[in-house]
Protein backbone atom coordinates (compact mmCIF):
# COMPACT_ATOMS: atom_id res chain seq x y z
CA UNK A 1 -116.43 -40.51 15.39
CA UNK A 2 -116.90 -36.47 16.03
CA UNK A 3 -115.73 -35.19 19.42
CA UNK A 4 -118.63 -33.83 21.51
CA UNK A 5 -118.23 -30.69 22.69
CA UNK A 6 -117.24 -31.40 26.48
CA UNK A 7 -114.08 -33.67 24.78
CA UNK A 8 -110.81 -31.53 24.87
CA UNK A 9 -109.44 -31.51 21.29
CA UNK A 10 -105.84 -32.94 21.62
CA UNK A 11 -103.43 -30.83 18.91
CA UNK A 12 -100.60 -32.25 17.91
CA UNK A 13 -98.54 -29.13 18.81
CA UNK A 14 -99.92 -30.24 22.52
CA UNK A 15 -98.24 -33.43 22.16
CA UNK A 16 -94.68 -32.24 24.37
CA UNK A 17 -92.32 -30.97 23.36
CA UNK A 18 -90.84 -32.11 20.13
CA UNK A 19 -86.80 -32.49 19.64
CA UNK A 20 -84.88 -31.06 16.95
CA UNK A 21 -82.13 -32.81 15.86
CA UNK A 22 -79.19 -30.71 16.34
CA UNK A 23 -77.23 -29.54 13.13
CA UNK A 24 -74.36 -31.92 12.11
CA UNK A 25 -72.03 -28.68 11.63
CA UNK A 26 -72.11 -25.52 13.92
CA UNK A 27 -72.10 -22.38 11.73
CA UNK A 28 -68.24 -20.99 11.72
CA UNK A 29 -67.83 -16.93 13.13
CA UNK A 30 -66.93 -15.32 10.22
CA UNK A 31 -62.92 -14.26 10.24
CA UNK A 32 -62.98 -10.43 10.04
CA UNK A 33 -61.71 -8.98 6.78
CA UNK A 34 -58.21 -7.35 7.30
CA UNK A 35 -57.84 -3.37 6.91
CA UNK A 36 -55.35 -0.87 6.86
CA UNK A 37 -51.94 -1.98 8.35
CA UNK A 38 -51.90 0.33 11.74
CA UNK A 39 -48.97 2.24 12.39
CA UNK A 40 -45.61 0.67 13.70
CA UNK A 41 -45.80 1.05 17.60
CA UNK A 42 -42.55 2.87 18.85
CA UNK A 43 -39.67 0.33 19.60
CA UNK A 44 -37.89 0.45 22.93
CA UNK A 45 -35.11 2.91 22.84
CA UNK A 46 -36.75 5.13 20.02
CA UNK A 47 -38.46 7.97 21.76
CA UNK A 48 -40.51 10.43 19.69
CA UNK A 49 -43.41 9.48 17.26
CA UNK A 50 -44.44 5.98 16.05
CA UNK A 51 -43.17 5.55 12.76
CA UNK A 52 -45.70 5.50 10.22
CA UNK A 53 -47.31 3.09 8.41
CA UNK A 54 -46.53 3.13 4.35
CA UNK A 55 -49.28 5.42 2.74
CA UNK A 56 -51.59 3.27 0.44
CA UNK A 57 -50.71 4.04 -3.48
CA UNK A 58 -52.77 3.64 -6.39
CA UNK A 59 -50.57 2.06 -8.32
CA UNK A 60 -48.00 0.29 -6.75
CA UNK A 61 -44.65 -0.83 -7.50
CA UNK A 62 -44.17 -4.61 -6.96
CA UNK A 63 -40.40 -4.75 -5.41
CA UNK A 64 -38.68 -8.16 -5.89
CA UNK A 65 -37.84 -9.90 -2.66
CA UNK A 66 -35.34 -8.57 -0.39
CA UNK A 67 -32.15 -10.78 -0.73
CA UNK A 68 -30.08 -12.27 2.67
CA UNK A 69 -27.14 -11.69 3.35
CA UNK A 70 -25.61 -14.52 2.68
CA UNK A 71 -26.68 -13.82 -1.17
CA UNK A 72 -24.79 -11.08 -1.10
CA UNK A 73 -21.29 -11.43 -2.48
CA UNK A 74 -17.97 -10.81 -0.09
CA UNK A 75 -16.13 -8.29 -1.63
CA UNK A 76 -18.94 -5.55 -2.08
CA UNK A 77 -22.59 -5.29 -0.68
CA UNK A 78 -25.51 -5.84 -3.17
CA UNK A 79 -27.69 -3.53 -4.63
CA UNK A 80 -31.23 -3.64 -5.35
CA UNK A 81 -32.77 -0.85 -6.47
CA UNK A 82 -36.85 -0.55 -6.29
CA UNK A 83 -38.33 2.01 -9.11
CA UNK A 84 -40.24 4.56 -7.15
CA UNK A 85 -40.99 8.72 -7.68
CA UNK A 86 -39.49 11.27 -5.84
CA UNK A 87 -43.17 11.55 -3.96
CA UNK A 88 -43.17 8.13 -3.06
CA UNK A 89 -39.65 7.01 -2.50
CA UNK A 90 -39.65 7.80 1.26
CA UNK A 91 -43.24 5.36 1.31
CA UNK A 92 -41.01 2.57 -0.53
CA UNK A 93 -38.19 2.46 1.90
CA UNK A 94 -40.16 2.71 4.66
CA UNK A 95 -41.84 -0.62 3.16
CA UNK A 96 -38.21 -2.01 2.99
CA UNK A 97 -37.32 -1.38 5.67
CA UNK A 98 -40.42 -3.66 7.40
CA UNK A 99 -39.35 -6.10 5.92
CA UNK A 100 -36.22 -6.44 6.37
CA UNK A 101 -37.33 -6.22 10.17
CA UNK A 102 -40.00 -9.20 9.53
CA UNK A 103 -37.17 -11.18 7.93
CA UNK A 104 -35.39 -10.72 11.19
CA UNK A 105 -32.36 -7.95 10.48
CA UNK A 106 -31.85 -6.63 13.81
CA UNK A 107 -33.34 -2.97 13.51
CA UNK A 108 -29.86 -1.13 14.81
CA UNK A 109 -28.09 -3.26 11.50
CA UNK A 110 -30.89 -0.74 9.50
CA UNK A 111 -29.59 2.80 7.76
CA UNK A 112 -32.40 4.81 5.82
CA UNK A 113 -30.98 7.81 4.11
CA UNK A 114 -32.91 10.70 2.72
CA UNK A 115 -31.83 12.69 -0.33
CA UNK A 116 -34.41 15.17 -0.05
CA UNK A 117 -36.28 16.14 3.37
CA UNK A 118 -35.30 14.37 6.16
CA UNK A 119 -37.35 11.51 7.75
CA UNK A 120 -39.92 12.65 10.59
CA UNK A 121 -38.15 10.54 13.02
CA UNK A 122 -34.98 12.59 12.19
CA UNK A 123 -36.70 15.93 12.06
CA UNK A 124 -38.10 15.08 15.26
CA UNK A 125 -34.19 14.25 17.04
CA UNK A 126 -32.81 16.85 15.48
CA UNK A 127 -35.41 19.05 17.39
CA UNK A 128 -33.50 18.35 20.75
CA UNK A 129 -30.02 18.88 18.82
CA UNK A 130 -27.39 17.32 17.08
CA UNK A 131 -25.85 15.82 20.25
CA UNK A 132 -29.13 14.24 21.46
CA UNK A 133 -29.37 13.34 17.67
CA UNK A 134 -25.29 11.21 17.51
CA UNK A 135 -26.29 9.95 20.96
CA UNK A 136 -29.12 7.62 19.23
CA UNK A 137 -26.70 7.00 15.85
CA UNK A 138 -23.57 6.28 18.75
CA UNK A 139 -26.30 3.96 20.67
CA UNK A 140 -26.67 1.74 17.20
CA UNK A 141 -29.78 -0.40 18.54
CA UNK A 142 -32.70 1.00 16.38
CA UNK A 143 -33.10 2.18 12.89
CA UNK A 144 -31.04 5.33 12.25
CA UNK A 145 -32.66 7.95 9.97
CA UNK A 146 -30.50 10.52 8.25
CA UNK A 147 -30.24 12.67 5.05
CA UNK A 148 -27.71 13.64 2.35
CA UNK A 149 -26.21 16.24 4.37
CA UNK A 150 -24.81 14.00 7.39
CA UNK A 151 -24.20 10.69 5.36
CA UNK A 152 -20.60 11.04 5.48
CA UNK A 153 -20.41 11.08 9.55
CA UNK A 154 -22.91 8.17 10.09
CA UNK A 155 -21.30 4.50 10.83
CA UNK A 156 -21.34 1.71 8.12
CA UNK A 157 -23.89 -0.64 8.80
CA UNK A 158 -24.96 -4.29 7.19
CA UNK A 159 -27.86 -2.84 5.19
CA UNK A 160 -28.51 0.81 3.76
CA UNK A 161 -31.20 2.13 2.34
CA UNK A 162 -31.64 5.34 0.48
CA UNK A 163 -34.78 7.11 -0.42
CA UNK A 164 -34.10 9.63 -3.75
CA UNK A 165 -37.33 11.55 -2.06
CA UNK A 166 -36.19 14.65 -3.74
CA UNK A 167 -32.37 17.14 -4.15
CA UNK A 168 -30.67 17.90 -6.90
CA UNK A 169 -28.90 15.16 -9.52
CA UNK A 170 -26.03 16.41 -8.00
CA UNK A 171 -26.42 15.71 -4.63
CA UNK A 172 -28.17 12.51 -5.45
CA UNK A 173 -25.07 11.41 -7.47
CA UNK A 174 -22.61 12.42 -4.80
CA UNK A 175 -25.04 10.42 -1.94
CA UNK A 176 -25.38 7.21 -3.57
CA UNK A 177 -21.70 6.63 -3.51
CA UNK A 178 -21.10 7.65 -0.09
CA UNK A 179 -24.13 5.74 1.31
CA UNK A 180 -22.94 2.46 -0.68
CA UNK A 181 -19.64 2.68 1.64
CA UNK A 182 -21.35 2.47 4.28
CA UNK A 183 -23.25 -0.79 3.83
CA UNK A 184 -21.72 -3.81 4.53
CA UNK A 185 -24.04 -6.75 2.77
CA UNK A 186 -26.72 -4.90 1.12
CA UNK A 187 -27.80 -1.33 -0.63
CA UNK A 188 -31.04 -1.06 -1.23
CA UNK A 189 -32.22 2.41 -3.26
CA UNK A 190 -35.40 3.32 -3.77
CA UNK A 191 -36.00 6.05 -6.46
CA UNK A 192 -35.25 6.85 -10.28
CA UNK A 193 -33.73 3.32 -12.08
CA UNK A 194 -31.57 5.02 -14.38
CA UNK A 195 -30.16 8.19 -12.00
CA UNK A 196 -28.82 5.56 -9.34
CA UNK A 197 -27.18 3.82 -11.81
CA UNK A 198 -25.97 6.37 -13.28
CA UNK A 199 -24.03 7.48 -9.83
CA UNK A 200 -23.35 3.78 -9.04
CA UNK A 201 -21.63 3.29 -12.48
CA UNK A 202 -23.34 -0.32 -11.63
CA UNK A 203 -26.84 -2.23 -14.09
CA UNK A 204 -28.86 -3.60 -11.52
């Protein structure tokens, strides 16, 4: 039967208001997409810069897991040696040596020596003097940076590692010796394959 005009038409969108039933599953937040590592805040006890994060390479060596110490044998400390160039054998160590820190080595049972130029961190001491410089070595609670030059003074410590960033054969051949003294469980170098065995006398 047709409404008459003075009838209100009654739509069905007039009807209340209608419920919708409520998804069985609230939509998850995205997770956001990890970047760039940051840098390494300074540790207490370090003053001077941050230590940098390792620069992003191209083509990047895969380095086999760092071995414990209680791999390594008694009478001498291990070596593991992790193939890098002269340009980016300062980038591997520094790699190595965050991870030895996330495996839980104690950062003042950490040596990184330089056979080429000398770690910012070092450049940075030795800006204040050699004395200011031996105090932080003589402290032994953080990472001690070093080069080719002052290996022979520095203390032995559980783990070494070397970066063949650069210097002659020569002095490289002459370092790696002295810098496997001073580590008590483990050597790790991280440079030319064939020149550190060569001045190790050791096949790795």
């Amino acid at each position: 039967m047709p409404l008459s005009p003075e009838e209100p038409q009654i739509h069905e969108s007039a009807q209340g208001p209608r419920t919708t039933p409520a998804p069985s599953r609230s939509a998850q937040t995205p997770r956001p997409v990890p970047g760039p590592r940051p840098a390494a805040p300074p540790r207490p006890g370090r003053p001077g810069p941050a230590r940098p994060a390792p620069a992003q390479r191209t083509q990047r060596e895969q380095a086999k897991p760092l071995p414990k110490a209680s791999d390594a044998p008694a009478s001498a400390p291990q070596l593991q040696i992790i193939p890098a160039p002269a340009k980016g054998a300062l980038d591997a160590a520094e790699e190595a040596v965050d991870l030895l820190l996330d495996s839980g080595r104690a950062p003042g049972e950490i040596l990184l020596v330089t056979t080429g130029d000398l770690h910012p961190w070092a450049a940075h001491e030795l800006s204040f003097g050699e004395d200011a410089y031996w105090a932080q070595h003589d402290a032994g609670d953080d990472v001690f940076y070093t080069d080719a030059t002052r290996a022979a003074r520095v203390s032995a410590r559980p783990v070494v590692v070397v970066a063949v960033n650069g210097g002659s054969d020569a002095v490289i051949t002459q370092t790696l010796p002295v810098t496997r003294a001073r580590a008590g469980v483990l050597m790790i170098v991280c440079g030319d394959p064939q020149l550190a065995n060569t001045a190790l006398g050791a096949g790795v």
